[in-house]
PDB file of N, CA and C in Angstrom:
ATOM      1  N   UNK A   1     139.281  84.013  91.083  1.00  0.00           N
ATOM      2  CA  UNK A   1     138.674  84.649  92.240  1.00  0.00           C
ATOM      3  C   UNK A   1     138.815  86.167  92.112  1.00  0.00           C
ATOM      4  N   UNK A   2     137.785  86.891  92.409  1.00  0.00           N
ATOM      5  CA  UNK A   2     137.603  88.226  92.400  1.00  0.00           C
ATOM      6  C   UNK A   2     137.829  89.057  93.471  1.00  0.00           C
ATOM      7  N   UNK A   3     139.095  90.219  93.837  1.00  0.00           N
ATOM      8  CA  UNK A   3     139.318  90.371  94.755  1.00  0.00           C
ATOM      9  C   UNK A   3     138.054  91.284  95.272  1.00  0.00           C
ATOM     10  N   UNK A   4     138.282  91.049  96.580  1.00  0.00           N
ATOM     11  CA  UNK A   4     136.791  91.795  97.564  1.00  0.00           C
ATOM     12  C   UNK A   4     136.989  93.460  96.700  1.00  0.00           C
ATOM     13  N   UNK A   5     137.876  94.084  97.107  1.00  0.00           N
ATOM     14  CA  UNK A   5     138.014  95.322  96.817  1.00  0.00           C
ATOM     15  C   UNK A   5     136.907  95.712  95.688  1.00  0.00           C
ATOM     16  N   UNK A   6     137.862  94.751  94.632  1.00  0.00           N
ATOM     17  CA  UNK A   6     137.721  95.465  92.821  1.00  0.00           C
ATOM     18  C   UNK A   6     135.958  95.486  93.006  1.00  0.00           C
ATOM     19  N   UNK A   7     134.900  94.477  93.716  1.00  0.00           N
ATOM     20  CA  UNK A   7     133.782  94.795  93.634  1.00  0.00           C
ATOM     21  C   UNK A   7     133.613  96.004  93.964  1.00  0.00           C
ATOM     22  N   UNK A   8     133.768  96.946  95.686  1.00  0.00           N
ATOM     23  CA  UNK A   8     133.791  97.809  96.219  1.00  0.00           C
ATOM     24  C   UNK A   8     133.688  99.064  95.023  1.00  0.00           C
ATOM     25  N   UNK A   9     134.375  99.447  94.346  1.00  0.00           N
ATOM     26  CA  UNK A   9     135.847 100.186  93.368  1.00  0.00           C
ATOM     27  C   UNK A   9     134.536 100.556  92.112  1.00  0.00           C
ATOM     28  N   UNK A  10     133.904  99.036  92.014  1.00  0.00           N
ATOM     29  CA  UNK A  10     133.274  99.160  90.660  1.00  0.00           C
ATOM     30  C   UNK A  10     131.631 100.001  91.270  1.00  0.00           C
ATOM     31  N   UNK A  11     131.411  99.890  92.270  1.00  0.00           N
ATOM     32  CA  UNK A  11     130.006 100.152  92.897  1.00  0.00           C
ATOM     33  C   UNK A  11     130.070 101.555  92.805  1.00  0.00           C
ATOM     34  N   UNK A  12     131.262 102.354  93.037  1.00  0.00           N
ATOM     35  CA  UNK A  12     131.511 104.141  93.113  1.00  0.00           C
ATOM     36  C   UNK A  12     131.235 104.566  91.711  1.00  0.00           C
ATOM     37  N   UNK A  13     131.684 103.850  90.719  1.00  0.00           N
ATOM     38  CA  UNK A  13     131.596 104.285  89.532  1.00  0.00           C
ATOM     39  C   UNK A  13     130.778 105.838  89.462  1.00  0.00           C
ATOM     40  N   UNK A  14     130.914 107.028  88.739  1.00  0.00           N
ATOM     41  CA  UNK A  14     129.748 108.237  88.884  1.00  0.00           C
ATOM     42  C   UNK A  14     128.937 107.176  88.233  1.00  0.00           C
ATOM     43  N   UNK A  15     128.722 106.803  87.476  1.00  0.00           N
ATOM     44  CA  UNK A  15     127.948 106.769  86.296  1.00  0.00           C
ATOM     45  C   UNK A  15     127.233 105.860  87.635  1.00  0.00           C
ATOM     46  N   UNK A  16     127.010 104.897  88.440  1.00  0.00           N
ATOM     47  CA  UNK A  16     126.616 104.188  89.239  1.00  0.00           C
ATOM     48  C   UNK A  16     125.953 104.913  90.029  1.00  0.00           C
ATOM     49  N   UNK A  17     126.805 105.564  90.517  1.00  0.00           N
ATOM     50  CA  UNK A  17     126.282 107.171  91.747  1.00  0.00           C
ATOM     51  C   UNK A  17     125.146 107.719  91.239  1.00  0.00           C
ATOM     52  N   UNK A  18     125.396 108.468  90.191  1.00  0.00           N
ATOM     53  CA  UNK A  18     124.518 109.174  89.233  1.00  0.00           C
ATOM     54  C   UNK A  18     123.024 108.312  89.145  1.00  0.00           C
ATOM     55  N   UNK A  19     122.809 107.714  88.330  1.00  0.00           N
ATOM     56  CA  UNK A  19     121.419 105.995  88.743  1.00  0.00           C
ATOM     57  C   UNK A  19     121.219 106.265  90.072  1.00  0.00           C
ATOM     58  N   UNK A  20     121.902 105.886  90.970  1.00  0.00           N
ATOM     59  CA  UNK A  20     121.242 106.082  92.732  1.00  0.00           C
ATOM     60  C   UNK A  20     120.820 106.975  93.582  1.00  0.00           C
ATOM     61  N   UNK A  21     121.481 107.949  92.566  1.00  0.00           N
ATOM     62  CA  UNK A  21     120.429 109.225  93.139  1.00  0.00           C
ATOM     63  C   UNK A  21     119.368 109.881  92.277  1.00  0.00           C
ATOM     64  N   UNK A  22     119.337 109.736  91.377  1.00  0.00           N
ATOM     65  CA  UNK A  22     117.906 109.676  90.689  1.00  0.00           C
ATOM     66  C   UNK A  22     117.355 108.727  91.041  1.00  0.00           C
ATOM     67  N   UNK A  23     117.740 107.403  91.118  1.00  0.00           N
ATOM     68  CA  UNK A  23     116.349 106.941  91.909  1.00  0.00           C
ATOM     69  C   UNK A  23     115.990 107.017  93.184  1.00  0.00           C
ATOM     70  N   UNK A  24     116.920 107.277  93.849  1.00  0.00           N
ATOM     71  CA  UNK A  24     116.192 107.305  95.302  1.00  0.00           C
ATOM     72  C   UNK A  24     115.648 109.259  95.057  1.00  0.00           C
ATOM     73  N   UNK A  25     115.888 109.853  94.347  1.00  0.00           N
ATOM     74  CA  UNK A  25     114.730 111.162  94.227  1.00  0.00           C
ATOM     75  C   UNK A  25     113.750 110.548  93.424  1.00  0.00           C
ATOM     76  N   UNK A  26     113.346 110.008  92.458  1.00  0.00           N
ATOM     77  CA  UNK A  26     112.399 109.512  92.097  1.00  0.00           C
ATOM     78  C   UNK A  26     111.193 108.726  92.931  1.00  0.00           C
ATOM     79  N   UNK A  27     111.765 108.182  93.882  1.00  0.00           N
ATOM     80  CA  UNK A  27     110.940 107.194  94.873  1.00  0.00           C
ATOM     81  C   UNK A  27     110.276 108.205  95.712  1.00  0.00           C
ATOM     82  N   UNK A  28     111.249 109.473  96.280  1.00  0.00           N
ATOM     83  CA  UNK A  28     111.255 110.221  97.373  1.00  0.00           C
ATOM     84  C   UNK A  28     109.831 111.353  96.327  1.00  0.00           C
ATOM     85  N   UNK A  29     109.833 111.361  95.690  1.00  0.00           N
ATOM     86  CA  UNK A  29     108.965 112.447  94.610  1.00  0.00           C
ATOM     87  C   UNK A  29     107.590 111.155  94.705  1.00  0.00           C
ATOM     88  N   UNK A  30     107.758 109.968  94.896  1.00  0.00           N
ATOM     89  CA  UNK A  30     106.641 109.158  94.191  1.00  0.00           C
ATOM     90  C   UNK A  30     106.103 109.435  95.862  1.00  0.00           C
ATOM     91  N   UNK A  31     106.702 108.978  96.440  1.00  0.00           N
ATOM     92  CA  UNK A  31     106.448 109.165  98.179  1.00  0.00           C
ATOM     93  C   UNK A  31     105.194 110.596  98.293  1.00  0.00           C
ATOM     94  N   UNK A  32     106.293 111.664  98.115  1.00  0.00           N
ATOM     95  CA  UNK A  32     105.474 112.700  98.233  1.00  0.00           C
ATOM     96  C   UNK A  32     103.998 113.387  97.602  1.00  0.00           C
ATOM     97  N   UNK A  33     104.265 112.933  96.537  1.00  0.00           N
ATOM     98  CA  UNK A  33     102.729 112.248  95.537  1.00  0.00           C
ATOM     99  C   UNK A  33     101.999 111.672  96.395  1.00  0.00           C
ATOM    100  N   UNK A  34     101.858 110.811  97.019  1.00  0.00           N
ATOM    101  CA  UNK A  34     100.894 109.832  97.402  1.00  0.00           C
ATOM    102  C   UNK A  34     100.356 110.862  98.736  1.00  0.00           C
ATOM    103  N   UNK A  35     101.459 110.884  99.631  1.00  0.00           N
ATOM    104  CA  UNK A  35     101.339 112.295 100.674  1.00  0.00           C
ATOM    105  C   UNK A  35     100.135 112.821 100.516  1.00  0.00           C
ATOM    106  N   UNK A  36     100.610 113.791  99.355  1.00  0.00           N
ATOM    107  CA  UNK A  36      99.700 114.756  99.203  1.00  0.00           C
ATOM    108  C   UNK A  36      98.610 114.407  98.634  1.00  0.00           C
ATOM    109  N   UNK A  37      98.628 113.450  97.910  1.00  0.00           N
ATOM    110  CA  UNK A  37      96.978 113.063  97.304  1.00  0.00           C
ATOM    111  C   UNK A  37      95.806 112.477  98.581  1.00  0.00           C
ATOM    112  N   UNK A  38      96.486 112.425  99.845  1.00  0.00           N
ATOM    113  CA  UNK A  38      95.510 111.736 100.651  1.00  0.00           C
ATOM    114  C   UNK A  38      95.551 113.113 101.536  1.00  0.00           C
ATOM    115  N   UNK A  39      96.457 114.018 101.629  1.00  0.00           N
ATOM    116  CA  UNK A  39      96.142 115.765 102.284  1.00  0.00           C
ATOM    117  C   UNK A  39      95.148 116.157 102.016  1.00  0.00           C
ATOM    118  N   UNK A  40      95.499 116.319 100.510  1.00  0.00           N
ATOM    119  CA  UNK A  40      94.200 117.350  99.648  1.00  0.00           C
ATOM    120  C   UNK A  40      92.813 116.167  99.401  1.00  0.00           C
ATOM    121  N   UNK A  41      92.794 115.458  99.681  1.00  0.00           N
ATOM    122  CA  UNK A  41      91.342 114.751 100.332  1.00  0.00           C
ATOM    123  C   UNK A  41      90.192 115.150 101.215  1.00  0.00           C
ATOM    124  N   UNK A  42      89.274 115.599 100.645  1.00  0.00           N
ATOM    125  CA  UNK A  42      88.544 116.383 101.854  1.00  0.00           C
ATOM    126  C   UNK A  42      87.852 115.339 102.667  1.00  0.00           C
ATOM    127  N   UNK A  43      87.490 114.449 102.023  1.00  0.00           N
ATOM    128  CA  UNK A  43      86.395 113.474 102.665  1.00  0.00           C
ATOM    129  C   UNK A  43      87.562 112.239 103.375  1.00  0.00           C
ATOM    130  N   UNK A  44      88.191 112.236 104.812  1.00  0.00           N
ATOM    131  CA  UNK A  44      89.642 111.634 105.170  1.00  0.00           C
ATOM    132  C   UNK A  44      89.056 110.241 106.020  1.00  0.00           C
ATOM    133  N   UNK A  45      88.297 109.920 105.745  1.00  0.00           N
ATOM    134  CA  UNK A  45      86.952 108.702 106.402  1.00  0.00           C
ATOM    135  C   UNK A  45      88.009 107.419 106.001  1.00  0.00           C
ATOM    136  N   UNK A  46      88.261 107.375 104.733  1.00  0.00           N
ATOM    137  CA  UNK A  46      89.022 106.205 104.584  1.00  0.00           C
ATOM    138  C   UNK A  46      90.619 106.393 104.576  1.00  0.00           C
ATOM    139  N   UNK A  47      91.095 106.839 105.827  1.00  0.00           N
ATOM    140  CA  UNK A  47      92.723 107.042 106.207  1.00  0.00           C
ATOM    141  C   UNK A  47      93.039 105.642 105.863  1.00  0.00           C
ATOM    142  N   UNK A  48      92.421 104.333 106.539  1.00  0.00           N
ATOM    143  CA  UNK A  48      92.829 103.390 106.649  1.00  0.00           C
ATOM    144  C   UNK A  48      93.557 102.930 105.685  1.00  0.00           C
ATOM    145  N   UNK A  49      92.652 103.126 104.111  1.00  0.00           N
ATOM    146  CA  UNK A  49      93.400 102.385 103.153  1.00  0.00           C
ATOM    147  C   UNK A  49      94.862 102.930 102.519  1.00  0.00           C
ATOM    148  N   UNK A  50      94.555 104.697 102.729  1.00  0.00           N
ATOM    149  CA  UNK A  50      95.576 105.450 102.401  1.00  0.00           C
ATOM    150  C   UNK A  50      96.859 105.119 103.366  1.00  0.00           C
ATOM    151  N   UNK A  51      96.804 104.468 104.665  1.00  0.00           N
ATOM    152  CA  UNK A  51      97.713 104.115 105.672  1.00  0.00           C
ATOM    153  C   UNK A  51      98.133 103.823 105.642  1.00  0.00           C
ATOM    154  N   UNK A  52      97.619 101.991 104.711  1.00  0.00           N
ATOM    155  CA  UNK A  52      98.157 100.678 104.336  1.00  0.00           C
ATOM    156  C   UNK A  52      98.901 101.103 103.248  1.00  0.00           C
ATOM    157  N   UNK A  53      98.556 101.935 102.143  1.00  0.00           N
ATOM    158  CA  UNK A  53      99.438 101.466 100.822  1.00  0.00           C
ATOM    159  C   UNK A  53     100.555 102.612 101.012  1.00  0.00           C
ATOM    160  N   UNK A  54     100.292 103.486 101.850  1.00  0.00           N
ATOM    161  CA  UNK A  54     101.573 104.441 102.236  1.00  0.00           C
ATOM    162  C   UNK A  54     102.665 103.453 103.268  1.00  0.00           C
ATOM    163  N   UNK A  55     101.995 103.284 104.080  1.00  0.00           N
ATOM    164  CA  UNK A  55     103.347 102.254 104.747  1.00  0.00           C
ATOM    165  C   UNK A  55     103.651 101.163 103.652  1.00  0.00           C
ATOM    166  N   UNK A  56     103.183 100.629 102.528  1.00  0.00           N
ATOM    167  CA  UNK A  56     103.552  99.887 102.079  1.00  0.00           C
ATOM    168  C   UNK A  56     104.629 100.518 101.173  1.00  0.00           C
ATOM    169  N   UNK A  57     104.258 101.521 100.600  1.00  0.00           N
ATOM    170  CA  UNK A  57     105.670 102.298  99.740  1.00  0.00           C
ATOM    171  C   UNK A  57     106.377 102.540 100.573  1.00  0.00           C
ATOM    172  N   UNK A  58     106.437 103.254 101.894  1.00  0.00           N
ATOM    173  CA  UNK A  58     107.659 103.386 102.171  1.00  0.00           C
ATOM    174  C   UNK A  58     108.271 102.450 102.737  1.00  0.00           C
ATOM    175  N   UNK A  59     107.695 101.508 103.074  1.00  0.00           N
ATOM    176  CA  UNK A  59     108.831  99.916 103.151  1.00  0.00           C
ATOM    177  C   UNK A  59     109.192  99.469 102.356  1.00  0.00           C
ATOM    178  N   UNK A  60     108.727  99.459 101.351  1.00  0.00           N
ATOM    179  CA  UNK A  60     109.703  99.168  99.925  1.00  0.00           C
ATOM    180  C   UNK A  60     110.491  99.830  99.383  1.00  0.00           C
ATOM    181  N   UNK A  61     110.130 101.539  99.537  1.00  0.00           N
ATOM    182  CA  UNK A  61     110.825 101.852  98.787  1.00  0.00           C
ATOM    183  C   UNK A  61     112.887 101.952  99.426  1.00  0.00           C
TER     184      UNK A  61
END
């Protein structure tokens, strides 16, 4: 049996840390991409679809 802790202990690792924050800036950069590609849109007629797949990244991500 594996004590509760030692999981806890192993999750801090930097090297663990380090991975989780590059990806959550990576997601947060992919986020802002999408943002702006439906800003700089001049013709904004189809928000709808840009709506759907933006709420869909940011619920996933």
């Amino acid at each position: 049996m594996i004590p509760l802790g030692s999981t806890r202990r192993r999750d801090r690792e930097p090297r663990r840390l380090r991975y989780r924050i590059q990806k959550q800036y990576q997601q947060a950069r992919e986020q802002i991409t999408a943002v702006k590609m439906y800003v700089e849109d001049i013709d904004q007629r189809d928000w709808d679809e840009y709506a759907e797949r933006l709420t869909f990244a940011l619920n996933t991500a």
